[in-house]
Protein backbone atom coordinates (compact mmCIF):
# COMPACT_ATOMS: atom_id res chain seq x y z
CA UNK A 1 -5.18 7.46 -4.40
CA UNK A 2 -8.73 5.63 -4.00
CA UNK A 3 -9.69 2.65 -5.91
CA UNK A 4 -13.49 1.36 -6.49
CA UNK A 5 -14.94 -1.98 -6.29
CA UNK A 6 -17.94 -2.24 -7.87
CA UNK A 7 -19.54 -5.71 -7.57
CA UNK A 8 -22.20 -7.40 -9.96
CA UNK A 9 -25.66 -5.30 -9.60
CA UNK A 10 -27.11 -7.38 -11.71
CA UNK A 11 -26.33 -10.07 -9.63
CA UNK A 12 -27.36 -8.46 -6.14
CA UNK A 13 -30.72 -7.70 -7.97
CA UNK A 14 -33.34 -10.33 -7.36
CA UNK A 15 -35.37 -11.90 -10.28
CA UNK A 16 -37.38 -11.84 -11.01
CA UNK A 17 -38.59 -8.94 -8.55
CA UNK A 18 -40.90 -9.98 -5.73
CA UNK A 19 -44.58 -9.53 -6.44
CA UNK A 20 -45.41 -7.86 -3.19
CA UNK A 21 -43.00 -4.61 -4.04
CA UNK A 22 -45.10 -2.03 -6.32
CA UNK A 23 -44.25 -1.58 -9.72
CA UNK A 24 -41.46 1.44 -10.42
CA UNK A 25 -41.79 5.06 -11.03
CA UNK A 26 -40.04 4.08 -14.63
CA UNK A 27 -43.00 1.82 -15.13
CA UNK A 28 -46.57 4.53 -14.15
CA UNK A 29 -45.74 5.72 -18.29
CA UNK A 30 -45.84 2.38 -19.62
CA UNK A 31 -49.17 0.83 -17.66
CA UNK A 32 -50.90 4.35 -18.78
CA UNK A 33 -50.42 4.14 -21.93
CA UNK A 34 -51.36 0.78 -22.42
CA UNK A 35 -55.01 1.40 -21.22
CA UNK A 36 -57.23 2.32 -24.30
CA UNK A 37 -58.06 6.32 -25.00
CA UNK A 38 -55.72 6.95 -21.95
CA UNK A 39 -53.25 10.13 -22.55
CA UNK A 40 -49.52 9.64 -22.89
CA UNK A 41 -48.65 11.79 -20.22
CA UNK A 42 -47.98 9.95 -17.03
CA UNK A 43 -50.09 11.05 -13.47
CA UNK A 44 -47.94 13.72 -11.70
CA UNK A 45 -46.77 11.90 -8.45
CA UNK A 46 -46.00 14.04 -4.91
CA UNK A 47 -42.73 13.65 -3.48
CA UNK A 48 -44.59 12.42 -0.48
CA UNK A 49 -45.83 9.54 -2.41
CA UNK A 50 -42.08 8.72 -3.62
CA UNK A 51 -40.90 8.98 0.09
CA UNK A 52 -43.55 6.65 1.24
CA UNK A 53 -42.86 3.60 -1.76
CA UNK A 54 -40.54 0.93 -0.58
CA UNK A 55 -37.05 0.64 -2.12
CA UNK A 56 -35.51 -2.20 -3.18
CA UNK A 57 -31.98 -3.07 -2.23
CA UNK A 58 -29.89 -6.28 -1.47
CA UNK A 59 -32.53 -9.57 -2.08
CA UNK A 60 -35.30 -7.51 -2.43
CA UNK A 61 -35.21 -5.43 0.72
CA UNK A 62 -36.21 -1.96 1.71
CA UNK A 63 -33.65 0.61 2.18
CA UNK A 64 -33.82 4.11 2.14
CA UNK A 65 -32.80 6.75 -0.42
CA UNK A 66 -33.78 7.65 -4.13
CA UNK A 67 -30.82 5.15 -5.26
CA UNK A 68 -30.89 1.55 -4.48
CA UNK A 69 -27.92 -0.28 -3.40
CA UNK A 70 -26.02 3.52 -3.15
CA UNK A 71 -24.70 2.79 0.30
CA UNK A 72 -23.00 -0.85 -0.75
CA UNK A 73 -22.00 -0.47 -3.88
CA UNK A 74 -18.69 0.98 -3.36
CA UNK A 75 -15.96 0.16 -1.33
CA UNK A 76 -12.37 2.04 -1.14
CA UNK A 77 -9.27 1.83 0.09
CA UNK A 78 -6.00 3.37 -0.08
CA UNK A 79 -3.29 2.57 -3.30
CA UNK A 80 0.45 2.71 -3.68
CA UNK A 81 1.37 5.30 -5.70
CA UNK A 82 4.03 4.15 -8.00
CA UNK A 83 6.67 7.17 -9.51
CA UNK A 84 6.62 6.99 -13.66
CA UNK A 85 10.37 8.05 -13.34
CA UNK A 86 10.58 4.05 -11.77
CA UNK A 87 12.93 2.33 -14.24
CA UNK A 88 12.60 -2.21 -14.40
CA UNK A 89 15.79 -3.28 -13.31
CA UNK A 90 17.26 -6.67 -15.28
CA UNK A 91 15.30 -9.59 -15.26
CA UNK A 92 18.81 -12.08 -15.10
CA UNK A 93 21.29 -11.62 -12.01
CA UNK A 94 23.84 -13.84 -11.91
CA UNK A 95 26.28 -13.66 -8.09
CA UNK A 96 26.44 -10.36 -7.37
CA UNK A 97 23.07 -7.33 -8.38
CA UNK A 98 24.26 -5.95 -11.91
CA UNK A 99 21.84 -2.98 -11.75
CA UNK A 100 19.03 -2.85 -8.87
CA UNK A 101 15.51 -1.22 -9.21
CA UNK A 102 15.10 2.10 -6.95
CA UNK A 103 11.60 2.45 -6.50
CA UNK A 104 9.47 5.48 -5.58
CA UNK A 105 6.58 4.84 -4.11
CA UNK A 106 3.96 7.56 -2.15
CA UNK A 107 1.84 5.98 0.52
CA UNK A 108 -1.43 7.32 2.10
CA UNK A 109 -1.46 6.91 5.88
CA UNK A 110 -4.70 7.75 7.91
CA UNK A 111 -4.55 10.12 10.47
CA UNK A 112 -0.71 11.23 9.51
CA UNK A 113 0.64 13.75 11.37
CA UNK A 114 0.53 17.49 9.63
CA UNK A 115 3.98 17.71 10.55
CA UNK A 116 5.26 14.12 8.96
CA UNK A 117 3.75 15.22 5.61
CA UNK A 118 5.96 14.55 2.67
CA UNK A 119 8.53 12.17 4.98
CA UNK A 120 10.91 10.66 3.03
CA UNK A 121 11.55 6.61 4.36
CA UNK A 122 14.78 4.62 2.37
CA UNK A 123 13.74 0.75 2.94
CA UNK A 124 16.56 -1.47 1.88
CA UNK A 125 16.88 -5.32 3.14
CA UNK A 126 18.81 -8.46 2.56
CA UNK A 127 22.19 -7.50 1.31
CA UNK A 128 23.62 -10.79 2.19
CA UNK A 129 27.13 -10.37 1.79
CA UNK A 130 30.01 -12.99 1.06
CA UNK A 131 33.73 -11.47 1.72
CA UNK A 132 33.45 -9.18 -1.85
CA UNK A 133 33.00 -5.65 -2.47
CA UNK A 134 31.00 -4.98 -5.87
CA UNK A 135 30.42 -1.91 -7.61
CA UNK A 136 26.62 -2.06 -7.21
CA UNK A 137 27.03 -1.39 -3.90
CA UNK A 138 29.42 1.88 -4.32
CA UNK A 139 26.27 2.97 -6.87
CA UNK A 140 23.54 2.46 -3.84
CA UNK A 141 25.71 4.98 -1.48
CA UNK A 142 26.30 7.73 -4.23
CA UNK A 143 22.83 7.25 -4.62
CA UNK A 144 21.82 7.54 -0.82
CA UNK A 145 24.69 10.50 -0.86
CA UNK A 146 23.37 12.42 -3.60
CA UNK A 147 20.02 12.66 -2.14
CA UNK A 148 19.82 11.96 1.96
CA UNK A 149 16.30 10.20 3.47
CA UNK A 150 14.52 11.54 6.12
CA UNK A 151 14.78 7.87 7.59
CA UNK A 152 16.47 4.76 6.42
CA UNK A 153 15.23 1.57 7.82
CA UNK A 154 16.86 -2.01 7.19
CA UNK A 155 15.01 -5.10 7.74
CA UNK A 156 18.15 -7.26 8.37
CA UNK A 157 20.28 -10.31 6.71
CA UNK A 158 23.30 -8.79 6.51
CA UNK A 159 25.85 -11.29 5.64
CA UNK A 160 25.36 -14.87 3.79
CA UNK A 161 27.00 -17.61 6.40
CA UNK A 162 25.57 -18.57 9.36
CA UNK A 163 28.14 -20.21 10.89
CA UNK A 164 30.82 -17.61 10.40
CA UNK A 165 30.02 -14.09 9.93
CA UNK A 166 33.33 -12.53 10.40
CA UNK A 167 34.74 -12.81 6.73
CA UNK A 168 31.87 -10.83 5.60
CA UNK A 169 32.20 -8.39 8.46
CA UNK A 170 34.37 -5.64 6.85
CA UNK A 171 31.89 -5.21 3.79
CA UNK A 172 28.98 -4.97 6.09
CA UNK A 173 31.03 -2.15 7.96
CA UNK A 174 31.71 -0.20 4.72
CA UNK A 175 27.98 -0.45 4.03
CA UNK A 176 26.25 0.93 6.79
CA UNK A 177 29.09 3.63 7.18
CA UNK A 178 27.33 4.84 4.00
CA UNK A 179 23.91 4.86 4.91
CA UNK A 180 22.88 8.48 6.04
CA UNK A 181 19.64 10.02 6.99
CA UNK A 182 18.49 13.60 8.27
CA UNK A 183 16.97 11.30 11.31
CA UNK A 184 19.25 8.18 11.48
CA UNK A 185 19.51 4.93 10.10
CA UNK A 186 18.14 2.07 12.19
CA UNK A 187 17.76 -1.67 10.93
CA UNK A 188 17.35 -4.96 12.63
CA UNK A 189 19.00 -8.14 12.00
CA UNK A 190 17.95 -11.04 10.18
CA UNK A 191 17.95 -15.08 10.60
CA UNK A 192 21.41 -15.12 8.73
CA UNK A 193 22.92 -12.78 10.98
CA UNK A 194 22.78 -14.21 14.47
CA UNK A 195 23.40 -12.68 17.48
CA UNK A 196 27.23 -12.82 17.81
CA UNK A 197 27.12 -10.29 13.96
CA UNK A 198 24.39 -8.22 15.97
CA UNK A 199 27.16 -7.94 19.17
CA UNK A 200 30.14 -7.14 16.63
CA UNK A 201 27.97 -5.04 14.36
CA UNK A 202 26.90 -2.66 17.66
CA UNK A 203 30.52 -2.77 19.30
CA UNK A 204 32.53 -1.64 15.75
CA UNK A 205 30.08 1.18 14.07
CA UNK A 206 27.42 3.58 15.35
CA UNK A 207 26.26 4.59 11.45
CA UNK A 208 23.47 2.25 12.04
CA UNK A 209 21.32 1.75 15.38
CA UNK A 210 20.15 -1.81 15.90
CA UNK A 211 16.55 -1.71 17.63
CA UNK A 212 16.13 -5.74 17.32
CA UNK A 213 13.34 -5.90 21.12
CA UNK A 214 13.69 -2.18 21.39
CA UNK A 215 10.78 0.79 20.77
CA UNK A 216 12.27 4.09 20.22
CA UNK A 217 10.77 7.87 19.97
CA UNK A 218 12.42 9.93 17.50
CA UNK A 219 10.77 13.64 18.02
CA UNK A 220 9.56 16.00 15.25
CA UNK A 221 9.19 18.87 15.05
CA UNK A 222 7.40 21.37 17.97
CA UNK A 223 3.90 20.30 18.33
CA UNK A 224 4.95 17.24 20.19
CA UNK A 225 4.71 15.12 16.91
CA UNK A 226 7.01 11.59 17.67
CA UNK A 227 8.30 8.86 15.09
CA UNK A 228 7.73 4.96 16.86
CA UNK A 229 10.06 2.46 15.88
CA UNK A 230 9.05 -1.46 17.17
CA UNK A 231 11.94 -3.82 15.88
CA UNK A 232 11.45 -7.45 16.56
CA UNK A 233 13.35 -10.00 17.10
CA UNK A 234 15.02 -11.42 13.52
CA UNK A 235 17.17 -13.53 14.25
CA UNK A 236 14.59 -16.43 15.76
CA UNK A 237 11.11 -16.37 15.33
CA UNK A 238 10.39 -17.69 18.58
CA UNK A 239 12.04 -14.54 19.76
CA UNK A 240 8.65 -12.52 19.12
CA UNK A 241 6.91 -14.02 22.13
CA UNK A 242 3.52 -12.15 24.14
CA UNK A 243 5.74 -10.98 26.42
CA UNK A 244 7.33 -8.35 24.34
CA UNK A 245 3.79 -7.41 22.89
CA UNK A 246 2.52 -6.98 25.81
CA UNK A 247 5.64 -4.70 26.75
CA UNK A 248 4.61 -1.80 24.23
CA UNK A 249 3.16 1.22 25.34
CA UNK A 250 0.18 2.02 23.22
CA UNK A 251 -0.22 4.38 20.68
CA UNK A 252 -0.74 8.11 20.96
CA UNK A 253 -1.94 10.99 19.18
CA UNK A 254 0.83 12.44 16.59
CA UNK A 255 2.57 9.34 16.20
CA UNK A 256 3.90 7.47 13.49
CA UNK A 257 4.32 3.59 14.51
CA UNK A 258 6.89 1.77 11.93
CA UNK A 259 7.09 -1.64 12.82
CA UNK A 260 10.64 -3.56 11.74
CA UNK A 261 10.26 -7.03 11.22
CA UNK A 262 12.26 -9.55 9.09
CA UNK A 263 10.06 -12.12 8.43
CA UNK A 264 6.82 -11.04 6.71
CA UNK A 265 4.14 -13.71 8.52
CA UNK A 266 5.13 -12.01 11.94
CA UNK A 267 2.06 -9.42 10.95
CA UNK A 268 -0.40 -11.51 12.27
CA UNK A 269 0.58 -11.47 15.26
CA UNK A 270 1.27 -8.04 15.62
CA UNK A 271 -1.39 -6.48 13.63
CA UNK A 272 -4.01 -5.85 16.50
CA UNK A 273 -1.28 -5.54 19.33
CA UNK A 274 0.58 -2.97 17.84
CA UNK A 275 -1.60 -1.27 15.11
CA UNK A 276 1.13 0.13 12.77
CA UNK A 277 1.09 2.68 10.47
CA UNK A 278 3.24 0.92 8.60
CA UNK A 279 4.81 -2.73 8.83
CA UNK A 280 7.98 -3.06 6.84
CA UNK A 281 10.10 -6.77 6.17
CA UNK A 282 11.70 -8.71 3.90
CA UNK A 283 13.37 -12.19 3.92
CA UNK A 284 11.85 -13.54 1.11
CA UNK A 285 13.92 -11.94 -1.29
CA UNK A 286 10.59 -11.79 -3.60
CA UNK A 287 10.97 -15.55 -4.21
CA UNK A 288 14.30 -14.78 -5.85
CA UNK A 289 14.15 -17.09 -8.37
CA UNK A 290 10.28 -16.48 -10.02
CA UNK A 291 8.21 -17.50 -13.05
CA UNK A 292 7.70 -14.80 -15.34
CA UNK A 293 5.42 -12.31 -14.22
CA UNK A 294 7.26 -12.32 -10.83
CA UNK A 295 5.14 -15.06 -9.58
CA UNK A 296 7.55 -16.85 -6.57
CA UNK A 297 8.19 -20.59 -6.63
CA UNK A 298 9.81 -20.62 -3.16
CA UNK A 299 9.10 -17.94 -0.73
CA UNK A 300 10.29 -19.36 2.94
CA UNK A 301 7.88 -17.88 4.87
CA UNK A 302 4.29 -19.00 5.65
CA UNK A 303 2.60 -15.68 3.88
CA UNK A 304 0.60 -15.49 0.75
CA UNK A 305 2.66 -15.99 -2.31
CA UNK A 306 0.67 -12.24 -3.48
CA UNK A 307 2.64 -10.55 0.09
CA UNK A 308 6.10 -12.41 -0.46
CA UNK A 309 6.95 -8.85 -2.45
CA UNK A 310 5.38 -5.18 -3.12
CA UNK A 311 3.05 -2.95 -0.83
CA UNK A 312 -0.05 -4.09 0.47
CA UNK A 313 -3.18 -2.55 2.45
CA UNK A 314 -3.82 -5.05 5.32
CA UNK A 315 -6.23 -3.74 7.68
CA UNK A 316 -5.19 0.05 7.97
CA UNK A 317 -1.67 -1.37 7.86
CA UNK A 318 0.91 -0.41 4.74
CA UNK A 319 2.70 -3.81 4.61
CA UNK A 320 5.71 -3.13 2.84
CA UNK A 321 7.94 -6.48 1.92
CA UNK A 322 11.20 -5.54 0.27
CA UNK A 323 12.62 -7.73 -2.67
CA UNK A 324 16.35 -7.46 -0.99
CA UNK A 325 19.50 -6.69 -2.83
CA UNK A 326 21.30 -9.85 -2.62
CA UNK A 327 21.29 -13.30 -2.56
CA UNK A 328 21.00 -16.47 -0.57
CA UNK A 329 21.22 -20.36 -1.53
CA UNK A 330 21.00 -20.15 -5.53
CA UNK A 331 23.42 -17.49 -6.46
CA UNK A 332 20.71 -15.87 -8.43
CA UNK A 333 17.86 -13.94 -9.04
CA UNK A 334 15.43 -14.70 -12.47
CA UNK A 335 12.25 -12.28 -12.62
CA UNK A 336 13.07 -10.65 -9.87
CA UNK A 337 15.34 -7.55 -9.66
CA UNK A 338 17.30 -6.12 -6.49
CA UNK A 339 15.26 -3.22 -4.85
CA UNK A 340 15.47 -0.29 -2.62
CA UNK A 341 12.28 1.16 -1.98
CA UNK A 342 11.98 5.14 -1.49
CA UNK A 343 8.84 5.96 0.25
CA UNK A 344 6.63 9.21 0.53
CA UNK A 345 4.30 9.47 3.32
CA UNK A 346 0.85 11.58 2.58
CA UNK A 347 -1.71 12.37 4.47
CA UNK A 348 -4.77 10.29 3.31
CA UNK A 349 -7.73 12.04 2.11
């Protein structure tokens, strides 16, 4: 769950040691014995004594404790926890996913809620769909059917043309009619979508609950415990403005705050204002088309190439970016599988 960092102590050392600082405990044998008809067994010191020498630490200064450097040596944060029963999913899709990775993943989050232990999240983004059913998609729902989420969260892009999302419309509807959780589906849409698919999508199903400007409260349990869903605006990014920051309530005790956001470099700008728990997008498809290794060419988006895919730890922040399931532009996807991502919240210890 932790992982160490352990920089260079030889490097953080200085040398050679300043000759103002008394010689070290290590070194009363050697200077003993070197002095003619003296014994080999070194002067008995007091603990007093030890307390009182100076310690060396960073560039030669004092710092206190037995141990130099103790305090600053390590640093630790949280880790995914990947599932061994995760399977690679094929390296070469050509039009439509032929197999998709589903991957389990257990997340730390500080200051979880006792009673959100163990809550299972289904993230699944960018299906963008043309006017064709394929079987891949039939195998996501028995999958979703055999074994229903707590949550399941969509971070938009639901069909492929801009300019005319109706003949896609029908296999978006057969979709999200199969997307079930114990506590709802909700999703947001993406920059292919527009708002006219967002207006059609809420007037023709109710399986999934757009929250594209919205924050909703989904209670747990009987201790008062609440689930805080932020979606932003996807379809524009000029649609995120400070107004809508500024409109959020802030956070309270037993909360969960998920943050839904298509595009992955919103997180700057919402990092501080909203303080998420977790901050989960996708857009970038993972770079679709990658070098081996997974290493994205073109990511549209302003992020780090290293955050255009997988979870990261940004700042107390789980930012999860989703590798999609379908495809945009290039009808294609080359070191870079299809994902859904099946997430288990712990509490971090």
């Amino acid at each position: 769950m932790l992982q160490d960092v352990q920089p260079d102590l030889a490097a953080a050392l200085p040398w050679p040691p300043p000759a103002d600082l008394p010689p070290d405990p290590a070194s009363d044998f050697e200077a003993s014995a070197a002095q003619p008809g003296a014994s080999l067994t070194p002067t008995p010191r007091s603990p007093a004594a030890d307390d009182a020498r100076p310690r060396r630490g960073y560039a030669g200064a004092q710092s206190v404790g037995h141990v130099p450097l103790l305090d600053t040596m390590w640093a630790v944060h949280p880790c995914p926890i990947y599932d061994h029963r995760n399977k690679p999913g094929p390296w070469f899709q050509f039009r439509v996913p032929h197999g998709f990775e589903w991957n389990r993943v257990r997340l730390p989050v500080p200051n979880l809620p006792r009673a959100l232990e163990g809550l299972r999240i289904v993230h699944v983004s960018d299906f963008h769909f043309h006017r064709v059913w394929k079987p891949p998609y039939d195998q996501l729902l028995a999958r979703i059917a055999a074994d229903v989420p707590d949550l399941l969260l969509s971070t938009g892009d639901y069909v492929e043309e801009k300019s005319d999302y109706r003949p896609a419309l029908p296999m978006v509807l057969r979709l999200l009619k199969g997307l079930k959780a114990k506590l709802g589906a909700f999703g947001i849409l993406g920059n292919r979508d527009g708002h006219a698919c967002g207006r059609a999508l809420s007037r023709l199903q109710s399986d999934l609950a757009l929250v594209d400007g919205q924050r909703i409260e989904i209670p747990f349990g009987a201790d008062g415990t609440t689930i805080e869903l932020i979606g932003l605006p996807g379809v524009d990014r000029s649609e995120l403005n400070d107004d809508f920051l500024r409109s959020v309530s802030p956070r309270r005790e037993r909360s969960l705050r998920i943050v839904l956001s298509h595009s992955p470099d919103h997180l700057p700008r919402v990092l501080y204002a909203l303080q998420p728990d977790l901050f989960l997008t996708g857009h970038t498809h993972g770079g679709q088309c990658c070098l081996p290794g997974g290493y994205p060419v073109v990511r549209h988006d302003s992020s780090p190439r290293r955050l255009c895919s997988g979870i990261h730890w940004v700042d107390r922040t789980w930012m999860v970016t989703n590798r999609g399931f379908g495809f945009s532009g290039l009808q294609m996807r080359l070191f870079c599988p299809a994902e859904v991502l099946d997430l288990r919240l712990t509490r971090m210890t």
